[in-house]
PDB file of N, CA and C in Angstrom:
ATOM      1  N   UNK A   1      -8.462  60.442  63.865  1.00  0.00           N
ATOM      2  CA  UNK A   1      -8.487  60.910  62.480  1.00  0.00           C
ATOM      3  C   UNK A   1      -9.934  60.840  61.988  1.00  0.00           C
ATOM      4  N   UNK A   2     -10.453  61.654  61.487  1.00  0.00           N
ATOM      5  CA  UNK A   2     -11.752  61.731  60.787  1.00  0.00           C
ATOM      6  C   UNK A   2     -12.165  61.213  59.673  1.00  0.00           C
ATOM      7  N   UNK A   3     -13.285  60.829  59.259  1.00  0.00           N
ATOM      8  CA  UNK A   3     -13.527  59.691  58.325  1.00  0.00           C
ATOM      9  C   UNK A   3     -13.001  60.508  56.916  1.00  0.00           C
ATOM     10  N   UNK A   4     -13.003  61.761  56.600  1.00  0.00           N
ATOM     11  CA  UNK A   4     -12.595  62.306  55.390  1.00  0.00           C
ATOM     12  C   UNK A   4     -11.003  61.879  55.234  1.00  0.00           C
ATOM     13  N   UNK A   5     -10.493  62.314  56.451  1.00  0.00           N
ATOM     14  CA  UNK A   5      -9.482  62.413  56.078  1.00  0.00           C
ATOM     15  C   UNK A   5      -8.528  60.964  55.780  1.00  0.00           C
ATOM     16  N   UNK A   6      -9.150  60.071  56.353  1.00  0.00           N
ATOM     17  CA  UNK A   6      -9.130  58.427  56.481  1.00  0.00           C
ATOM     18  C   UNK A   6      -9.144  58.081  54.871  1.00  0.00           C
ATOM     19  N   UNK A   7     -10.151  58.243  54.323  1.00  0.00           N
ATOM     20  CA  UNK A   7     -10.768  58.221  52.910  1.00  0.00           C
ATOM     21  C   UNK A   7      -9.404  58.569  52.231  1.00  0.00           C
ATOM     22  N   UNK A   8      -9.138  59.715  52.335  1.00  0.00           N
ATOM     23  CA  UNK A   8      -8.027  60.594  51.397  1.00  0.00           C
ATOM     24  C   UNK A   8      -6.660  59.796  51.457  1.00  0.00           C
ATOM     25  N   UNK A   9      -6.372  59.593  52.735  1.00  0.00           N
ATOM     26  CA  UNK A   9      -5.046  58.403  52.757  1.00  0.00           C
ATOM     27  C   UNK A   9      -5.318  57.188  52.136  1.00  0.00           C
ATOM     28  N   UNK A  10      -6.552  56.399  52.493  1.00  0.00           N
ATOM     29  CA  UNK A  10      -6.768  55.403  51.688  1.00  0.00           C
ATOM     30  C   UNK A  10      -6.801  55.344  50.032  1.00  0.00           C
ATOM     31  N   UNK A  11      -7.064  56.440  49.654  1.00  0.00           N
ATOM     32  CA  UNK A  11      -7.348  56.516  48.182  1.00  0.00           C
ATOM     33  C   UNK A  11      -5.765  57.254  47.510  1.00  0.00           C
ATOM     34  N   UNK A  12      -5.071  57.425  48.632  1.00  0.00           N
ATOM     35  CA  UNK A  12      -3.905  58.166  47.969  1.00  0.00           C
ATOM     36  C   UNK A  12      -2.909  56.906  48.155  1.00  0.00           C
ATOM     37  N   UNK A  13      -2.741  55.934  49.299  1.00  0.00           N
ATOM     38  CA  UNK A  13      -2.445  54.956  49.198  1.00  0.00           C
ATOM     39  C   UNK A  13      -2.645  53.648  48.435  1.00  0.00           C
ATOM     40  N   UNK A  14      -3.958  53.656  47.570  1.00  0.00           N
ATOM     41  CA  UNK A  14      -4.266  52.887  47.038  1.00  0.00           C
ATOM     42  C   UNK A  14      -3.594  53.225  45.599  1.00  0.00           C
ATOM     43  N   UNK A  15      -4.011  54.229  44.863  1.00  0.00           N
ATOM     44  CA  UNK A  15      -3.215  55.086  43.671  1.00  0.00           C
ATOM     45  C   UNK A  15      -1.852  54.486  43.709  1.00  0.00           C
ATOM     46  N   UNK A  16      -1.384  54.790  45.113  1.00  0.00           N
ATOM     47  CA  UNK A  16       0.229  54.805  44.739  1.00  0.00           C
ATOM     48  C   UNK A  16       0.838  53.354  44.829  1.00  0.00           C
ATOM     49  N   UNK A  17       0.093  52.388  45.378  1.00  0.00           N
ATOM     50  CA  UNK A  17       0.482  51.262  45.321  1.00  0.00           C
ATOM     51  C   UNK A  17       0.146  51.165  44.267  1.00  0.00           C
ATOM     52  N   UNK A  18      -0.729  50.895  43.027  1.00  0.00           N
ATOM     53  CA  UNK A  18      -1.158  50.679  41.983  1.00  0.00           C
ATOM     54  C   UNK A  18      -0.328  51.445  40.773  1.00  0.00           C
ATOM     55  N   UNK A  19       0.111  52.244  41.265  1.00  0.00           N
ATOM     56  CA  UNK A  19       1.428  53.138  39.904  1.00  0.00           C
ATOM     57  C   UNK A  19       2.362  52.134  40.418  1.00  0.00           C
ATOM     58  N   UNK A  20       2.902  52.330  41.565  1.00  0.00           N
ATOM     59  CA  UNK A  20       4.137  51.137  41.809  1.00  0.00           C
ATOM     60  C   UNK A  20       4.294  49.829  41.021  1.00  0.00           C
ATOM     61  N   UNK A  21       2.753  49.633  41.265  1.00  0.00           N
ATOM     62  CA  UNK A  21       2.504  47.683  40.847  1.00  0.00           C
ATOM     63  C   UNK A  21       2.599  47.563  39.107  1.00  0.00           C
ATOM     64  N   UNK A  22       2.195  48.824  38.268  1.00  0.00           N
ATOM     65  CA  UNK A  22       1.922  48.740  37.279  1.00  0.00           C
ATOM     66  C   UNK A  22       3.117  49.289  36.937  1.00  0.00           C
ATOM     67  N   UNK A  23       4.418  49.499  37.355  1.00  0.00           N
ATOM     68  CA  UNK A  23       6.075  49.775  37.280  1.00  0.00           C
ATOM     69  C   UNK A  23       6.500  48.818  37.231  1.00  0.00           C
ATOM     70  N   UNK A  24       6.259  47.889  38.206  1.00  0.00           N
ATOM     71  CA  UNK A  24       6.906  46.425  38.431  1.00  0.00           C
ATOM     72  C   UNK A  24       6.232  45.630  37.356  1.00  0.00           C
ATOM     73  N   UNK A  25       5.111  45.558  37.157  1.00  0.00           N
ATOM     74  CA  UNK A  25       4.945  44.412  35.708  1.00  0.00           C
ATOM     75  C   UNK A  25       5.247  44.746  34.577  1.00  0.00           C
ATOM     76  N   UNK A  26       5.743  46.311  34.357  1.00  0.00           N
ATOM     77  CA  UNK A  26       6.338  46.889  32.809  1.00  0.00           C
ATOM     78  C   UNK A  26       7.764  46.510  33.299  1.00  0.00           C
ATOM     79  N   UNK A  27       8.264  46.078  34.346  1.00  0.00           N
ATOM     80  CA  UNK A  27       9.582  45.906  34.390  1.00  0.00           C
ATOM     81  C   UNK A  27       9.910  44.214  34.156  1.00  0.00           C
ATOM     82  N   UNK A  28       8.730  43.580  34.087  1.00  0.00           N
ATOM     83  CA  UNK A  28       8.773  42.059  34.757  1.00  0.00           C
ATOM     84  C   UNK A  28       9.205  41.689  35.312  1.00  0.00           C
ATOM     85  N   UNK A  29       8.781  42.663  36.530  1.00  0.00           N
ATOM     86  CA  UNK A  29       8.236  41.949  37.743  1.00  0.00           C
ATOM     87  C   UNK A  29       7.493  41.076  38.694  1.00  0.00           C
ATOM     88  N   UNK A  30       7.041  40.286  38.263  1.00  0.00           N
ATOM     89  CA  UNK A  30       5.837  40.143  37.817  1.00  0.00           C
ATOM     90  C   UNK A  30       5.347  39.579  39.525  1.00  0.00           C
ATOM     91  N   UNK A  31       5.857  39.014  40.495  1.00  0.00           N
ATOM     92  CA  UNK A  31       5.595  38.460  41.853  1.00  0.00           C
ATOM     93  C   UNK A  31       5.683  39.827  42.460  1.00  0.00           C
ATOM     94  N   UNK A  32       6.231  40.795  42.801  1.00  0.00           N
ATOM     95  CA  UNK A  32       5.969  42.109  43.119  1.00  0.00           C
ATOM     96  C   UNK A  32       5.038  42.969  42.438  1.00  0.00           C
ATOM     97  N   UNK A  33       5.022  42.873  41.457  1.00  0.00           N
ATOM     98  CA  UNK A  33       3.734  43.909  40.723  1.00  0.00           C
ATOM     99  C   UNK A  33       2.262  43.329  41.527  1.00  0.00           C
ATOM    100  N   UNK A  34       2.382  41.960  41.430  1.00  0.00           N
ATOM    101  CA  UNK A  34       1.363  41.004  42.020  1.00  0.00           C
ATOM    102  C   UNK A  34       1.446  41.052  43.643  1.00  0.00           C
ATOM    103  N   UNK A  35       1.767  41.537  44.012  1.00  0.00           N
ATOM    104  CA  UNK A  35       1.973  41.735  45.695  1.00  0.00           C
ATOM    105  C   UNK A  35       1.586  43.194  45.935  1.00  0.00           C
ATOM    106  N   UNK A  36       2.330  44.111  44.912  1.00  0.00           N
ATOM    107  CA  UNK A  36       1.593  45.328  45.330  1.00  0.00           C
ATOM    108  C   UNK A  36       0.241  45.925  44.496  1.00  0.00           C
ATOM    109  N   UNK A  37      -0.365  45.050  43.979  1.00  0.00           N
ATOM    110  CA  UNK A  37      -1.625  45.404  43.167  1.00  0.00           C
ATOM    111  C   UNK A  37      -3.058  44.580  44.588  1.00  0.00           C
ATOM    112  N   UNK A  38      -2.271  43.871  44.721  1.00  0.00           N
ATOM    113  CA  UNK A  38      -3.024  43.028  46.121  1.00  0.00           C
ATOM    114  C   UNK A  38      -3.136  44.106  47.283  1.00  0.00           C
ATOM    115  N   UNK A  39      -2.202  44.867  47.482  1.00  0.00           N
ATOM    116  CA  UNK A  39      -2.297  46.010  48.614  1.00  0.00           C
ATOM    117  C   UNK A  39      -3.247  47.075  48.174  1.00  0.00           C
ATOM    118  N   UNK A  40      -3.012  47.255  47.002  1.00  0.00           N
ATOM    119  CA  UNK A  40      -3.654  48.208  46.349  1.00  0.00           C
ATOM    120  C   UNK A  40      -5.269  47.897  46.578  1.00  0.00           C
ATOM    121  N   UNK A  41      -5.499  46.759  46.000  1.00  0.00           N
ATOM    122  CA  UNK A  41      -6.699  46.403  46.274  1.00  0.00           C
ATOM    123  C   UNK A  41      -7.407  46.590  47.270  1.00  0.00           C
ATOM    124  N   UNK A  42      -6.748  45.477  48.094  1.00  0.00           N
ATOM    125  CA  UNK A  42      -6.767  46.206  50.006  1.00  0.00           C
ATOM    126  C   UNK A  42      -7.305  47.809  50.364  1.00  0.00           C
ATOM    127  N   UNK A  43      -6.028  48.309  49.669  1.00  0.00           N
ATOM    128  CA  UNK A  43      -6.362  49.680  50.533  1.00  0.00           C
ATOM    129  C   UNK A  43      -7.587  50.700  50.060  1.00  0.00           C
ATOM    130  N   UNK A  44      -8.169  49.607  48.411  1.00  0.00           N
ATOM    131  CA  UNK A  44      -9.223  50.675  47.702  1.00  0.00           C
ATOM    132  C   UNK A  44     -10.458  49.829  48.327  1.00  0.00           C
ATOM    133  N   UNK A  45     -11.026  48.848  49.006  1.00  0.00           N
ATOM    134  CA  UNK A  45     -11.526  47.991  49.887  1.00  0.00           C
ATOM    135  C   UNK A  45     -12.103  49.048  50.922  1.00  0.00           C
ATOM    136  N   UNK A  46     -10.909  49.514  51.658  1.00  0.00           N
ATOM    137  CA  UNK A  46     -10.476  49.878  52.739  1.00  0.00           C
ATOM    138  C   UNK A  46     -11.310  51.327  52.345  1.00  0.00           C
ATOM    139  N   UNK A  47     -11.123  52.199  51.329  1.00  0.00           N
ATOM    140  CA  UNK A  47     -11.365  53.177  50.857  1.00  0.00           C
ATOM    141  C   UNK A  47     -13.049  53.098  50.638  1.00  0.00           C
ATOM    142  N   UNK A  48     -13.348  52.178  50.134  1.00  0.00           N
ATOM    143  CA  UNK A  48     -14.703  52.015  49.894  1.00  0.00           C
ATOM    144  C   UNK A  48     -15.544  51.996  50.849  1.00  0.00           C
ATOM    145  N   UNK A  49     -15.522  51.280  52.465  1.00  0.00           N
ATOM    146  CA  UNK A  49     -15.643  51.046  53.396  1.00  0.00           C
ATOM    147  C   UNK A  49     -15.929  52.107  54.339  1.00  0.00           C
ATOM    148  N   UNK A  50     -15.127  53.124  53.995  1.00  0.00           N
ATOM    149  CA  UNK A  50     -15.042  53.979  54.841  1.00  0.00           C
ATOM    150  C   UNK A  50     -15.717  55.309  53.901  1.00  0.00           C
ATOM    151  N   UNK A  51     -15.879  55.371  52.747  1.00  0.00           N
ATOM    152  CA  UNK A  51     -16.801  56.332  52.158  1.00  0.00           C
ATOM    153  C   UNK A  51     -18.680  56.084  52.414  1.00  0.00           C
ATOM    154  N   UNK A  52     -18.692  54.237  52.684  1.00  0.00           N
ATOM    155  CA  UNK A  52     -19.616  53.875  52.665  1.00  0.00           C
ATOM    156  C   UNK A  52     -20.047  54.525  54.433  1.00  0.00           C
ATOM    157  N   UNK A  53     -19.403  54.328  55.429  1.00  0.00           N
ATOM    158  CA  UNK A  53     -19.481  54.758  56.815  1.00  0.00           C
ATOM    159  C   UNK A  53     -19.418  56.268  57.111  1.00  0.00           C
ATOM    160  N   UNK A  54     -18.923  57.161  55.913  1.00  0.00           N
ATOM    161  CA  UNK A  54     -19.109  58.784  55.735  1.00  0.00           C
ATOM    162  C   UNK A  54     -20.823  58.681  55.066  1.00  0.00           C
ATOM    163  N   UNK A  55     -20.698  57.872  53.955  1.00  0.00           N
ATOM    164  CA  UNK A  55     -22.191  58.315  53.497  1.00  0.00           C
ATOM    165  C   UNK A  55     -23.085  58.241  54.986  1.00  0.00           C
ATOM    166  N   UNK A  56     -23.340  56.829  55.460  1.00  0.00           N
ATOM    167  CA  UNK A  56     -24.338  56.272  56.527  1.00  0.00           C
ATOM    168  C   UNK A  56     -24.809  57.676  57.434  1.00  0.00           C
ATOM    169  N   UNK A  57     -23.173  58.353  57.627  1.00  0.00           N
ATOM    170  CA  UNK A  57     -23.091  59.645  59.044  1.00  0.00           C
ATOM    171  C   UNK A  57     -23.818  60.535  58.657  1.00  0.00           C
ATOM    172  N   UNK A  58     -23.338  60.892  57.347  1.00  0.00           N
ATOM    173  CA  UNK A  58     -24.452  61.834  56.919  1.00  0.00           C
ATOM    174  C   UNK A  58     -25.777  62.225  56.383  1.00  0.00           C
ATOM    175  N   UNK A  59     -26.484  61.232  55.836  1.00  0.00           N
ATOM    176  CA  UNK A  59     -27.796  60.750  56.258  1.00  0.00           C
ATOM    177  C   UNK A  59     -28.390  60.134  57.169  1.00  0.00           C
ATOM    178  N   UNK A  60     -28.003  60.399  58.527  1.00  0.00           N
ATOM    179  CA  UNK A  60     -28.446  60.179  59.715  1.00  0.00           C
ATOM    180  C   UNK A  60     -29.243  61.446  60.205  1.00  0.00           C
TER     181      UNK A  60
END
């Protein structure tokens, strides 16, 4: 898989854990909202990481 397209799952995965998480604490939820805001995090981490390793490629 290519670093764009890596990026795009990560950032679409991150979004959607984060609508989820912010469902679960309007529901009080509050140990699940808190579990999936933690993934979320993760996966915008994850997202960052890998925009940072697209920038590097292309100023090479």
């Amino acid at each position: 898989m290519d670093l764009e397209l890596q990026i795009r799952v990560e950032s679409s995965q991150a979004a959607k854990l984060s609508k989820e998480a912010n469902h679960a604490f309007a529901a009080k939820n509050f140990a699940q909202g808190k579990a999936l805001m933690k993934q979320a995090v993760e996966a915008g981490q994850r997202c960052q990481n890998l925009i940072q390793q697209f920038q590097q490629g292309n100023t090479n």
